[in-house]
PDB file of N, CA and C in Angstrom:
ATOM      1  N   UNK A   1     -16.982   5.409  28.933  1.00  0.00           N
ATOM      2  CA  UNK A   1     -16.537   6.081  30.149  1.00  0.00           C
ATOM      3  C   UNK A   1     -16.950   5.274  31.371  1.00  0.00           C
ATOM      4  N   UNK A   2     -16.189   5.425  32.339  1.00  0.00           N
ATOM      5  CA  UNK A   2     -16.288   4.869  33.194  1.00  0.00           C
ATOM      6  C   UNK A   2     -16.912   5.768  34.952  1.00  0.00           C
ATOM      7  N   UNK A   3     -18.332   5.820  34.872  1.00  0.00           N
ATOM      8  CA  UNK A   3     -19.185   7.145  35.594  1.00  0.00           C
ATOM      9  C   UNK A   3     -19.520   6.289  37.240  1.00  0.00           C
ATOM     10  N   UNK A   4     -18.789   6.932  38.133  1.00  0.00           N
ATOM     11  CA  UNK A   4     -18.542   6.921  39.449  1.00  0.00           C
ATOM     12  C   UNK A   4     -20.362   7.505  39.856  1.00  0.00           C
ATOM     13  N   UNK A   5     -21.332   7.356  40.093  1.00  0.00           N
ATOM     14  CA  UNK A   5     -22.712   8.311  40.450  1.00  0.00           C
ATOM     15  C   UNK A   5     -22.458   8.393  42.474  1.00  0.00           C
ATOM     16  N   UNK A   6     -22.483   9.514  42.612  1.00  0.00           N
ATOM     17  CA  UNK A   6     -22.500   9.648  43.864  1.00  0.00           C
ATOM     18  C   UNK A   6     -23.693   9.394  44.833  1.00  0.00           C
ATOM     19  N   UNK A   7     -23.223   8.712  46.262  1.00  0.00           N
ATOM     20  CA  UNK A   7     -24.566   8.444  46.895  1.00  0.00           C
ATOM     21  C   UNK A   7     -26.053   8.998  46.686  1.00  0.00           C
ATOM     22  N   UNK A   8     -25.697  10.407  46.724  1.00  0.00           N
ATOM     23  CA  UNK A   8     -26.884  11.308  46.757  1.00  0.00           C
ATOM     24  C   UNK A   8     -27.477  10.946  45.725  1.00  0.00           C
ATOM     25  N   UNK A   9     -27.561  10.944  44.319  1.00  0.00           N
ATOM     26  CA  UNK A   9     -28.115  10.492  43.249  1.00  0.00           C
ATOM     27  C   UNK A   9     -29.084   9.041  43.580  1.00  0.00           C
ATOM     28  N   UNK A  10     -30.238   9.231  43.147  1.00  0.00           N
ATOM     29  CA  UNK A  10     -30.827   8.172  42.700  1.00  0.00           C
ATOM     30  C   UNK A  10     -30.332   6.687  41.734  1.00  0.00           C
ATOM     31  N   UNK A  11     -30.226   5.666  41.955  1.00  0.00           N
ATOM     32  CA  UNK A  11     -29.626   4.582  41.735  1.00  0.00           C
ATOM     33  C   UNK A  11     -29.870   4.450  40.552  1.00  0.00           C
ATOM     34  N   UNK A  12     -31.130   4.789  40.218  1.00  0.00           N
ATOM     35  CA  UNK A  12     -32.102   4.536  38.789  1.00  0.00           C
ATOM     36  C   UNK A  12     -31.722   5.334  37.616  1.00  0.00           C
ATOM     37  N   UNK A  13     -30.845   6.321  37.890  1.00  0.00           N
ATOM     38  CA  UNK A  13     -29.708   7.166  37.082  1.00  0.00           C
ATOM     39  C   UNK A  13     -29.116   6.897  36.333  1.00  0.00           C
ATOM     40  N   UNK A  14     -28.976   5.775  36.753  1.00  0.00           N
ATOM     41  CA  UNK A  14     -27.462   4.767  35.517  1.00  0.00           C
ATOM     42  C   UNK A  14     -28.816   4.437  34.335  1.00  0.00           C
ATOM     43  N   UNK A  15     -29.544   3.968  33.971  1.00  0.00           N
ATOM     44  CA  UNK A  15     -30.083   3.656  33.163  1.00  0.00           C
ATOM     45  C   UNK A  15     -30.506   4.972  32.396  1.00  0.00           C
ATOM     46  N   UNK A  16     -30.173   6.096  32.550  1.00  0.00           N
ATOM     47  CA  UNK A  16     -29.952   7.170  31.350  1.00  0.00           C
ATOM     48  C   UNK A  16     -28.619   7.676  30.905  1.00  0.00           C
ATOM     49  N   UNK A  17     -27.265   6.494  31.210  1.00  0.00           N
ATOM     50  CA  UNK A  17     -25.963   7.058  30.894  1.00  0.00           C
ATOM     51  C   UNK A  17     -25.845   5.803  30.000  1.00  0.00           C
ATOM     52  N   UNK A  18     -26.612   5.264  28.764  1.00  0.00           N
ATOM     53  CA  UNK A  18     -26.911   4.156  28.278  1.00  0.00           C
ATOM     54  C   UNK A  18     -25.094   4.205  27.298  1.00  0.00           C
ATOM     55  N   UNK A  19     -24.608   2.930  27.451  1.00  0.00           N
ATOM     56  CA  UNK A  19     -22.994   3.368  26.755  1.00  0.00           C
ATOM     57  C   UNK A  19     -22.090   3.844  27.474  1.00  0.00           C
ATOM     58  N   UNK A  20     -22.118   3.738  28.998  1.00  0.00           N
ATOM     59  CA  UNK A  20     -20.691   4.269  29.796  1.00  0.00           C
ATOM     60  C   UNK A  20     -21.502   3.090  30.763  1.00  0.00           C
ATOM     61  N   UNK A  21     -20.416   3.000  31.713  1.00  0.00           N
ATOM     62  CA  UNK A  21     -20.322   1.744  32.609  1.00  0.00           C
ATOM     63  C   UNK A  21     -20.475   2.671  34.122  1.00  0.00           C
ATOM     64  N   UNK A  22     -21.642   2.410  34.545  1.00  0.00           N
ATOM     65  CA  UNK A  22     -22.128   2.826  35.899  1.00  0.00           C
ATOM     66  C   UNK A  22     -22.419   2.768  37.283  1.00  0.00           C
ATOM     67  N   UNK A  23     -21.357   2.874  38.130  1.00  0.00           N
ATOM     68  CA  UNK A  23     -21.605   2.299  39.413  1.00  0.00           C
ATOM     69  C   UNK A  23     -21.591   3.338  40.566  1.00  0.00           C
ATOM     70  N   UNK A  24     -22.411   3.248  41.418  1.00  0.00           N
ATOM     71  CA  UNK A  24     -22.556   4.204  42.558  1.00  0.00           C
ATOM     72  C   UNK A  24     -21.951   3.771  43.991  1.00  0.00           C
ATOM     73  N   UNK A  25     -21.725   5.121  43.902  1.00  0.00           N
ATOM     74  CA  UNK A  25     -20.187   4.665  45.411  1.00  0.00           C
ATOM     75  C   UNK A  25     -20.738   3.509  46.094  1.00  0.00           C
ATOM     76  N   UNK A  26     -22.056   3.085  46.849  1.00  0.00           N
ATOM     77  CA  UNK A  26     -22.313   2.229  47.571  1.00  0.00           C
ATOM     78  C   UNK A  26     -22.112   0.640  47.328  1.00  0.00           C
ATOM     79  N   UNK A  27     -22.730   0.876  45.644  1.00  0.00           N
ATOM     80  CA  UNK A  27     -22.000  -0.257  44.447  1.00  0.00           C
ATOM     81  C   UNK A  27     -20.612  -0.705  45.151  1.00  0.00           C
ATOM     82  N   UNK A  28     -19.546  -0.076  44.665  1.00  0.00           N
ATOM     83  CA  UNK A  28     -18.078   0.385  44.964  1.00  0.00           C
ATOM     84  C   UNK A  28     -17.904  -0.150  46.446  1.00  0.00           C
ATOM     85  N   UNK A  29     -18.726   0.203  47.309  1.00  0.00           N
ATOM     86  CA  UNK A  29     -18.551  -0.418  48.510  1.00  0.00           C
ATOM     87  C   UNK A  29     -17.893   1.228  49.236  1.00  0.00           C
ATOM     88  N   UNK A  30     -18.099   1.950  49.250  1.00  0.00           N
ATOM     89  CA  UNK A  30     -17.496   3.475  49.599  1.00  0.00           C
ATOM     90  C   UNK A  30     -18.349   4.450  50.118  1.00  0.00           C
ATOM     91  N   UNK A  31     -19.403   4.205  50.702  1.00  0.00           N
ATOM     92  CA  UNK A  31     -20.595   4.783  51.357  1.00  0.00           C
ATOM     93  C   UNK A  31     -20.006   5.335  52.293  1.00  0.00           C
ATOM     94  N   UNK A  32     -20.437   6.811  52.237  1.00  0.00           N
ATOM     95  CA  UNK A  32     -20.071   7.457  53.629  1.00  0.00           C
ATOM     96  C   UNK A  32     -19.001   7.679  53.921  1.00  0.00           C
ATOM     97  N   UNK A  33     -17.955   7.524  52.871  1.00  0.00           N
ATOM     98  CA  UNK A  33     -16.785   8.711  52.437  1.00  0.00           C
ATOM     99  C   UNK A  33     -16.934   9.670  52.058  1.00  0.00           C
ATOM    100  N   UNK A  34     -15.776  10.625  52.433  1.00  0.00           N
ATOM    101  CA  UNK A  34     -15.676  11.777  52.548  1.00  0.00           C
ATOM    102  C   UNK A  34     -15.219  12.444  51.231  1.00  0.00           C
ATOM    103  N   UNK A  35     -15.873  13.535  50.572  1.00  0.00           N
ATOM    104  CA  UNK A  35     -15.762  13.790  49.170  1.00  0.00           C
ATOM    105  C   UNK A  35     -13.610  13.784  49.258  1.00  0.00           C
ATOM    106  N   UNK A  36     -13.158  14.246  49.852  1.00  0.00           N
ATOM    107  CA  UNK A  36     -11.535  14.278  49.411  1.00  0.00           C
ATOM    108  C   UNK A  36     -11.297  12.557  49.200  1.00  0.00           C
ATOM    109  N   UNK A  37     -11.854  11.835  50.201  1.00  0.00           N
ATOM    110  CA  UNK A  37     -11.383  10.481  50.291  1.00  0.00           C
ATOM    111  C   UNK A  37     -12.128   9.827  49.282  1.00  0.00           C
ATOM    112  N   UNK A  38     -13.264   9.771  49.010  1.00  0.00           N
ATOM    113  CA  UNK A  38     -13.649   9.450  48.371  1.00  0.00           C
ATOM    114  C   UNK A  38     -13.444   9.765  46.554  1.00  0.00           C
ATOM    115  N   UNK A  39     -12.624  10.627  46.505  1.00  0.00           N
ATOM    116  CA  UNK A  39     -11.923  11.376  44.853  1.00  0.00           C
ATOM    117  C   UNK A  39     -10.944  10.604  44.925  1.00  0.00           C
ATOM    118  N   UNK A  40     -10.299  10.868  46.118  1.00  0.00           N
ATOM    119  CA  UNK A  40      -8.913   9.666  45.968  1.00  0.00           C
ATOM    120  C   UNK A  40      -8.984   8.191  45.657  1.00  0.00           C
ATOM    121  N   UNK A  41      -9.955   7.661  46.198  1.00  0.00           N
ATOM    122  CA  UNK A  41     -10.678   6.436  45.940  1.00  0.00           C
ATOM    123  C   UNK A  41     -10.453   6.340  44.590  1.00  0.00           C
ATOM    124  N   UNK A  42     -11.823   7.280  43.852  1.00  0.00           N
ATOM    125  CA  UNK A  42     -12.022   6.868  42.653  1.00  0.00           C
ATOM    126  C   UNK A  42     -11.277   7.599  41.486  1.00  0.00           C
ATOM    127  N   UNK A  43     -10.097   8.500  41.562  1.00  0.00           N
ATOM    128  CA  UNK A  43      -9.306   8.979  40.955  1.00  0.00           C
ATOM    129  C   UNK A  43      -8.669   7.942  39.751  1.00  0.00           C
ATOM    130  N   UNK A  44      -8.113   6.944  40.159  1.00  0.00           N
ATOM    131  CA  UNK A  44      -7.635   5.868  39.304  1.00  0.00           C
ATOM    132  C   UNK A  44      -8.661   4.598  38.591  1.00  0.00           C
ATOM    133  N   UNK A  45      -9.625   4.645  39.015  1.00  0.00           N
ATOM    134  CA  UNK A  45     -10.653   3.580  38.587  1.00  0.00           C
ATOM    135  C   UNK A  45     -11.894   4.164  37.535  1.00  0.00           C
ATOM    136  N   UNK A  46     -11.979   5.715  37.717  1.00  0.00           N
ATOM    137  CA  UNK A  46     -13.122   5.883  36.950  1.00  0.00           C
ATOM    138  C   UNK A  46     -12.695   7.234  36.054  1.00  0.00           C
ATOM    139  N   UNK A  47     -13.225   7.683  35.143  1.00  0.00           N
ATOM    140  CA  UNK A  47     -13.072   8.281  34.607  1.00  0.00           C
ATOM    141  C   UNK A  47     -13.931  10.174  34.945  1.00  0.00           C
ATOM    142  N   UNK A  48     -15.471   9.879  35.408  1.00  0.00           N
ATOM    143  CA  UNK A  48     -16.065  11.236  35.990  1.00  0.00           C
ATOM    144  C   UNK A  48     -16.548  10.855  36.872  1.00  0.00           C
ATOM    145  N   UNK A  49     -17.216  11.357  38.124  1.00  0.00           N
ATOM    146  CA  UNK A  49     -17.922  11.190  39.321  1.00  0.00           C
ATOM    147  C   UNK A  49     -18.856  12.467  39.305  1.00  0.00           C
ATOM    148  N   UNK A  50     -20.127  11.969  39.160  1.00  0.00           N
ATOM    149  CA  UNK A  50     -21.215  12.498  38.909  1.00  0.00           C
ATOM    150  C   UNK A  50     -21.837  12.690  40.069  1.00  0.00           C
ATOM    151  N   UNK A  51     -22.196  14.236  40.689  1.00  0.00           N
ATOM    152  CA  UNK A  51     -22.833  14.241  41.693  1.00  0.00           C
ATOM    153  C   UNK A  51     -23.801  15.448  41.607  1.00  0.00           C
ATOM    154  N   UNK A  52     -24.407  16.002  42.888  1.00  0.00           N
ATOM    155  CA  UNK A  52     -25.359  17.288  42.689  1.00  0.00           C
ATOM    156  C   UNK A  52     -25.119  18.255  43.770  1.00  0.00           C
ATOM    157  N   UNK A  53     -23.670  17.720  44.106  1.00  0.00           N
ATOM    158  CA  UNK A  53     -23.361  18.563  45.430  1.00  0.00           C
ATOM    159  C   UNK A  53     -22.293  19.885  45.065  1.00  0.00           C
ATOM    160  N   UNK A  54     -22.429  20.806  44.969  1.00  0.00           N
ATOM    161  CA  UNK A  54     -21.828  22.114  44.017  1.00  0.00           C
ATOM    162  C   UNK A  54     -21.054  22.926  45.624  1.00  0.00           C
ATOM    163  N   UNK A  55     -21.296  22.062  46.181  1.00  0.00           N
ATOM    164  CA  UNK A  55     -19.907  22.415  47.177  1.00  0.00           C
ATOM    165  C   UNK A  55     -18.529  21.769  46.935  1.00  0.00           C
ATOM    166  N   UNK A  56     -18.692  20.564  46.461  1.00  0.00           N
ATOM    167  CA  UNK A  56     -17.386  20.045  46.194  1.00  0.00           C
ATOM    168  C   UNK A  56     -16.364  20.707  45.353  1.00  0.00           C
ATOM    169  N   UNK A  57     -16.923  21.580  44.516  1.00  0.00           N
ATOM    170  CA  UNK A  57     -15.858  22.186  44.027  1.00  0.00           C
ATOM    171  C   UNK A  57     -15.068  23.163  44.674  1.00  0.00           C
ATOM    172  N   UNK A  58     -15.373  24.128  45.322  1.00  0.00           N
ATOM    173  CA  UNK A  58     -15.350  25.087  46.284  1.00  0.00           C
ATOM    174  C   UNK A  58     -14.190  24.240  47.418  1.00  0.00           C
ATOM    175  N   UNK A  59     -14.534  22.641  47.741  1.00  0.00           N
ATOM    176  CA  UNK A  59     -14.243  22.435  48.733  1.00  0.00           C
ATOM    177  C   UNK A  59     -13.014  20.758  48.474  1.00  0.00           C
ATOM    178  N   UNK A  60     -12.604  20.994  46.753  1.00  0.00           N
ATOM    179  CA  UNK A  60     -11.880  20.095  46.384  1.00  0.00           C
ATOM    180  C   UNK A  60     -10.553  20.959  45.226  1.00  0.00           C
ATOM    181  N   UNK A  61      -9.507  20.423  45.528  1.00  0.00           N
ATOM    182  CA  UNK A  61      -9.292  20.534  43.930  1.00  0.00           C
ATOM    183  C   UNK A  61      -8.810  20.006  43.155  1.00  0.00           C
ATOM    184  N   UNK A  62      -9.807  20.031  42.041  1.00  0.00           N
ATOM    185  CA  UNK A  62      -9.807  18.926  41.133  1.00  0.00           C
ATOM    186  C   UNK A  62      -8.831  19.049  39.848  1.00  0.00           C
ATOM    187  N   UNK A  63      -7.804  20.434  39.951  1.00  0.00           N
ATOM    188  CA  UNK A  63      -7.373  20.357  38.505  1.00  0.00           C
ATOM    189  C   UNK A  63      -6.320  19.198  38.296  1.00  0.00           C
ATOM    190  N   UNK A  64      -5.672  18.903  39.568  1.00  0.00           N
ATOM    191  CA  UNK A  64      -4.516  17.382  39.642  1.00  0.00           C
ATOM    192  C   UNK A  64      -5.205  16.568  39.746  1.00  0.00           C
ATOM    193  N   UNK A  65      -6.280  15.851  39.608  1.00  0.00           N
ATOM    194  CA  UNK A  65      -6.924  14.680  39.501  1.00  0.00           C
ATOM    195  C   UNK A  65      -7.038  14.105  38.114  1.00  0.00           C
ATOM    196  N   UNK A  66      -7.224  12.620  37.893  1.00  0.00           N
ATOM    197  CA  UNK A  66      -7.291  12.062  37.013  1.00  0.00           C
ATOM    198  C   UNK A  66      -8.693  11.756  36.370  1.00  0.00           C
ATOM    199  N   UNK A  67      -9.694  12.200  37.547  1.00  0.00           N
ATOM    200  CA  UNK A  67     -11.155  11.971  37.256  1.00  0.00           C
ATOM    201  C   UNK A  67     -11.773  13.470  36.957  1.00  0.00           C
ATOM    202  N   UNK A  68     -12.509  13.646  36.335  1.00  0.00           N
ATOM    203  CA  UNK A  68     -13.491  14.754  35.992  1.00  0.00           C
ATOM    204  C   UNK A  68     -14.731  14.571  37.075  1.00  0.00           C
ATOM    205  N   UNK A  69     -15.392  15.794  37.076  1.00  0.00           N
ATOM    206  CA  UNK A  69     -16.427  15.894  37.859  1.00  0.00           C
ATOM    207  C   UNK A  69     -17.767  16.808  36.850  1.00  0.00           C
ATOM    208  N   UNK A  70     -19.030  15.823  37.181  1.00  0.00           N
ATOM    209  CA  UNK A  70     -19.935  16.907  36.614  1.00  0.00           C
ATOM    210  C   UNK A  70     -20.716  17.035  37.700  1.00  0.00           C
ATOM    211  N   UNK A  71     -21.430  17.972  38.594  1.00  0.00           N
ATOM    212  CA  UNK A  71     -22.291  18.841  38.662  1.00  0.00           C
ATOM    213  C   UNK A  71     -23.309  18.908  38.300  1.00  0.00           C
ATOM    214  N   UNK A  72     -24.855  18.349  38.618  1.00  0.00           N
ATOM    215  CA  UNK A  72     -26.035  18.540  38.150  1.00  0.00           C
ATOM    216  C   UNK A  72     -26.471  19.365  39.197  1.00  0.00           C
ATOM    217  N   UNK A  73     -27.081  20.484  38.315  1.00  0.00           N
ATOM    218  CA  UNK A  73     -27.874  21.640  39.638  1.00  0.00           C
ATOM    219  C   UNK A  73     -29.407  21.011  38.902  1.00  0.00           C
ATOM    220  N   UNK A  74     -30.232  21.285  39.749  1.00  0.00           N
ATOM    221  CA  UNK A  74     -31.341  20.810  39.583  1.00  0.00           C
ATOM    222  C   UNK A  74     -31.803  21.544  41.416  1.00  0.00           C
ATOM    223  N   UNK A  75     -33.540  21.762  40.271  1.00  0.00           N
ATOM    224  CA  UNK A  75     -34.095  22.038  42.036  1.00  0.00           C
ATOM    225  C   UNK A  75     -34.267  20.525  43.289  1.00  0.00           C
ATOM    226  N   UNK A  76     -33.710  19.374  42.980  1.00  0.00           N
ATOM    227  CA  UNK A  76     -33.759  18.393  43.886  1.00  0.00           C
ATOM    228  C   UNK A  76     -32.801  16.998  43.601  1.00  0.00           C
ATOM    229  N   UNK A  77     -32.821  16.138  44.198  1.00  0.00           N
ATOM    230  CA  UNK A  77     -31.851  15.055  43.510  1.00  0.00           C
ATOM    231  C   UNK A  77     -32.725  14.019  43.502  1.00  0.00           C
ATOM    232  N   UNK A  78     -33.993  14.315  43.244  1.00  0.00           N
ATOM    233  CA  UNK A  78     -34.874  13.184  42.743  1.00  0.00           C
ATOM    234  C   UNK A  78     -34.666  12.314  41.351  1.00  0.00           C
ATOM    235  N   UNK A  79     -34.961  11.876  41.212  1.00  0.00           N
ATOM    236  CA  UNK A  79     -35.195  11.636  39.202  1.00  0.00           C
ATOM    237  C   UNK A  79     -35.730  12.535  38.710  1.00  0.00           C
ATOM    238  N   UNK A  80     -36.626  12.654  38.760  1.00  0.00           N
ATOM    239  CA  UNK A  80     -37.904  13.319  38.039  1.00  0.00           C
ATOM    240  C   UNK A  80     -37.217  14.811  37.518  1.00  0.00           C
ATOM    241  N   UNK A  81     -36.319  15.326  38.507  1.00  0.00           N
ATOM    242  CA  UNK A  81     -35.801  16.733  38.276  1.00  0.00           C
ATOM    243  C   UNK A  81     -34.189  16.823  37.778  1.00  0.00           C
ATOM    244  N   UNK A  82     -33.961  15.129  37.829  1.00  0.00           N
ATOM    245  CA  UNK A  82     -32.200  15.194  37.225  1.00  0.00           C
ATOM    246  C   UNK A  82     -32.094  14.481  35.745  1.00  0.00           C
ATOM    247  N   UNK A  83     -33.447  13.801  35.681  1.00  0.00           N
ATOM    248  CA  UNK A  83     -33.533  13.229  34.418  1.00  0.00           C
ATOM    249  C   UNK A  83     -33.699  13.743  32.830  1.00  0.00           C
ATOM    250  N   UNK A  84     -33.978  15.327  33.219  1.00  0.00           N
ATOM    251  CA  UNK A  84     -33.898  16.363  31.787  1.00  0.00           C
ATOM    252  C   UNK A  84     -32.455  16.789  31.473  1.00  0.00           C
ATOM    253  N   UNK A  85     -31.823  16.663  32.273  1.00  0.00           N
ATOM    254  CA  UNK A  85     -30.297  16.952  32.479  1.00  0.00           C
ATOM    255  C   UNK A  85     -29.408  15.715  32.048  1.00  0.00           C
ATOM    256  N   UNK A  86     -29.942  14.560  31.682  1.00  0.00           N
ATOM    257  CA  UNK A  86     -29.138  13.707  31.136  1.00  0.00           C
ATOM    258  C   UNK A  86     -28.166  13.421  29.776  1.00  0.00           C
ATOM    259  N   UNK A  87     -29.594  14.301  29.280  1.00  0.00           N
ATOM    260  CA  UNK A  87     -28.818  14.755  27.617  1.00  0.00           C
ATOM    261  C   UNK A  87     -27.596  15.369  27.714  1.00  0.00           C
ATOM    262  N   UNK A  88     -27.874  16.231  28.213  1.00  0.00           N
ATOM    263  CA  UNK A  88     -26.434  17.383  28.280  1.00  0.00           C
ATOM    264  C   UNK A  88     -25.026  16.731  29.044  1.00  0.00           C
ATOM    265  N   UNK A  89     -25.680  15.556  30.135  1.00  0.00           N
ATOM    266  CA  UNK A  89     -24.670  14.987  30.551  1.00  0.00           C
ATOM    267  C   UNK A  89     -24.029  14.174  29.484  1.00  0.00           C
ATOM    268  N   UNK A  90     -24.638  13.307  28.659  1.00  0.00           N
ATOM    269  CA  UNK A  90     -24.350  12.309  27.663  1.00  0.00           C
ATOM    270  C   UNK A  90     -23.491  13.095  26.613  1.00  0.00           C
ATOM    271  N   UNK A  91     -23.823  14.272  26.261  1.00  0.00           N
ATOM    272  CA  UNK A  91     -22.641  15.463  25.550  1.00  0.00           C
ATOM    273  C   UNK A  91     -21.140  15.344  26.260  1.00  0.00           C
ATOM    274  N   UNK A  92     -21.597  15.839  27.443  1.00  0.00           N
ATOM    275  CA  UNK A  92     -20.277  16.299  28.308  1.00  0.00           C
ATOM    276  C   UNK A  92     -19.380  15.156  28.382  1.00  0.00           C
ATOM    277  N   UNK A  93     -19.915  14.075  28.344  1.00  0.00           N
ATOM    278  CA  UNK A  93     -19.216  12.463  28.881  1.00  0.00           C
ATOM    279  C   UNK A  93     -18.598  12.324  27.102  1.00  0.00           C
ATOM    280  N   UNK A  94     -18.884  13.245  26.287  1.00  0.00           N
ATOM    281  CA  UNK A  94     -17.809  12.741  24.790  1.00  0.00           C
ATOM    282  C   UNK A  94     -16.994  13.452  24.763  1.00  0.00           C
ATOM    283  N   UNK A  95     -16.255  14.294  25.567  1.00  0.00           N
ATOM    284  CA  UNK A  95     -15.468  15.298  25.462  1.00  0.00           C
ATOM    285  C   UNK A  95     -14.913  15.895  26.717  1.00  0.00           C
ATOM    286  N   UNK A  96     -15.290  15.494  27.942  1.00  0.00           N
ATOM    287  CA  UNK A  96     -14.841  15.613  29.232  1.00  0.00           C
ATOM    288  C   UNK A  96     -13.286  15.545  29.483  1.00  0.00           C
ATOM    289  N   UNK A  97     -12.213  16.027  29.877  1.00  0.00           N
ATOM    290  CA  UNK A  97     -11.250  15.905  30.246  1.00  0.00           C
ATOM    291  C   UNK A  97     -10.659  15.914  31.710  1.00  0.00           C
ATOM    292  N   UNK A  98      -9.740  15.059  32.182  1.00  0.00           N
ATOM    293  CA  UNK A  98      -9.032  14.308  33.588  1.00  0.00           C
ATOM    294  C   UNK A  98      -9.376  15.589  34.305  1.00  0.00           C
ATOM    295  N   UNK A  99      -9.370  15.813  35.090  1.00  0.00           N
ATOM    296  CA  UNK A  99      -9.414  17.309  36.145  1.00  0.00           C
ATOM    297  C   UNK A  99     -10.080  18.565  35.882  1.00  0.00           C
ATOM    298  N   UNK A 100     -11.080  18.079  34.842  1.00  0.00           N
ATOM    299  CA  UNK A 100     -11.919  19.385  34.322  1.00  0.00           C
ATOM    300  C   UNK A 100     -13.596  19.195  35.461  1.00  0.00           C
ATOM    301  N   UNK A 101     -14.252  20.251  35.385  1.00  0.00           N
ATOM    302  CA  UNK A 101     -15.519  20.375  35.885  1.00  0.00           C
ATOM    303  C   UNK A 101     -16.374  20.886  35.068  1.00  0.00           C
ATOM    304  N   UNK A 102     -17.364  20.311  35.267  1.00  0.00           N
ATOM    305  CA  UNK A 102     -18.725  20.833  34.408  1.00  0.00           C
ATOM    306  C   UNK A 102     -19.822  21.218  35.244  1.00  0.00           C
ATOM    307  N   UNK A 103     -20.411  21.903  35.164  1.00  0.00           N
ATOM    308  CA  UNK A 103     -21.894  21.771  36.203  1.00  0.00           C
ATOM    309  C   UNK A 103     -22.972  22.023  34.702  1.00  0.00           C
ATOM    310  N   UNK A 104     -23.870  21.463  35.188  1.00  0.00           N
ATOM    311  CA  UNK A 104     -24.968  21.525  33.997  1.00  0.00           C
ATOM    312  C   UNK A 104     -26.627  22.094  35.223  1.00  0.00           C
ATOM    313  N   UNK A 105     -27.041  22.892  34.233  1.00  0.00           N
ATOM    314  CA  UNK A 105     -28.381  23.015  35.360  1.00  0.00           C
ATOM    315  C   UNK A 105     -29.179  23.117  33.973  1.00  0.00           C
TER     316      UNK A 105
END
């Protein structure tokens, strides 16, 4: 899979999605786009865009998109508190489908 990690996320993230190919918007060169613009962006290039912002759904919609979105709730977007949540992400990333959402807490 091909995992979009959103600014907010810690960089150091990608090294628990071991087997999918990981780059963070800033990577991408896309810092400080706007979640619509920024979906459009990565709609055709990636496969999920991983973030911890649980407004975007509310404030996107994702069922015509080509990218999936997961959702980490966690009490912070440190490591320390998104890194127990990886497992469940590594599930979701074998079975994820184009315009579906997941949130995992």
């Amino acid at each position: 899979m091909r995992v979009l990690l959103d600014e907010c996320l810690p960089k150091k993230l990608k090294r628990e999605l071991v087997g999918h190919t990981v780059i963070t918007v800033p990577e991408q060169g896309w810092a400080s786009k706007k979640n619509g613009e920024l979906l459009q962006l990565a709609d055709n290039e990636f496969d999920v865009f991983l973030t911890v912002d649980q407004n975007l759904i509310a404030q996107q919609n994702l069922s015509n998109r080509n990218i999936a979105v997961v959702v980490l709730v966690a009490s912070s977007n440190r490591l320390q508190a998104l890194k127990p949540l990886m497992l469940q992400v590594q599930t979701v990333l074998e079975t994820i489908q184009p315009g579906e959402v997941v949130c995992i807490p």
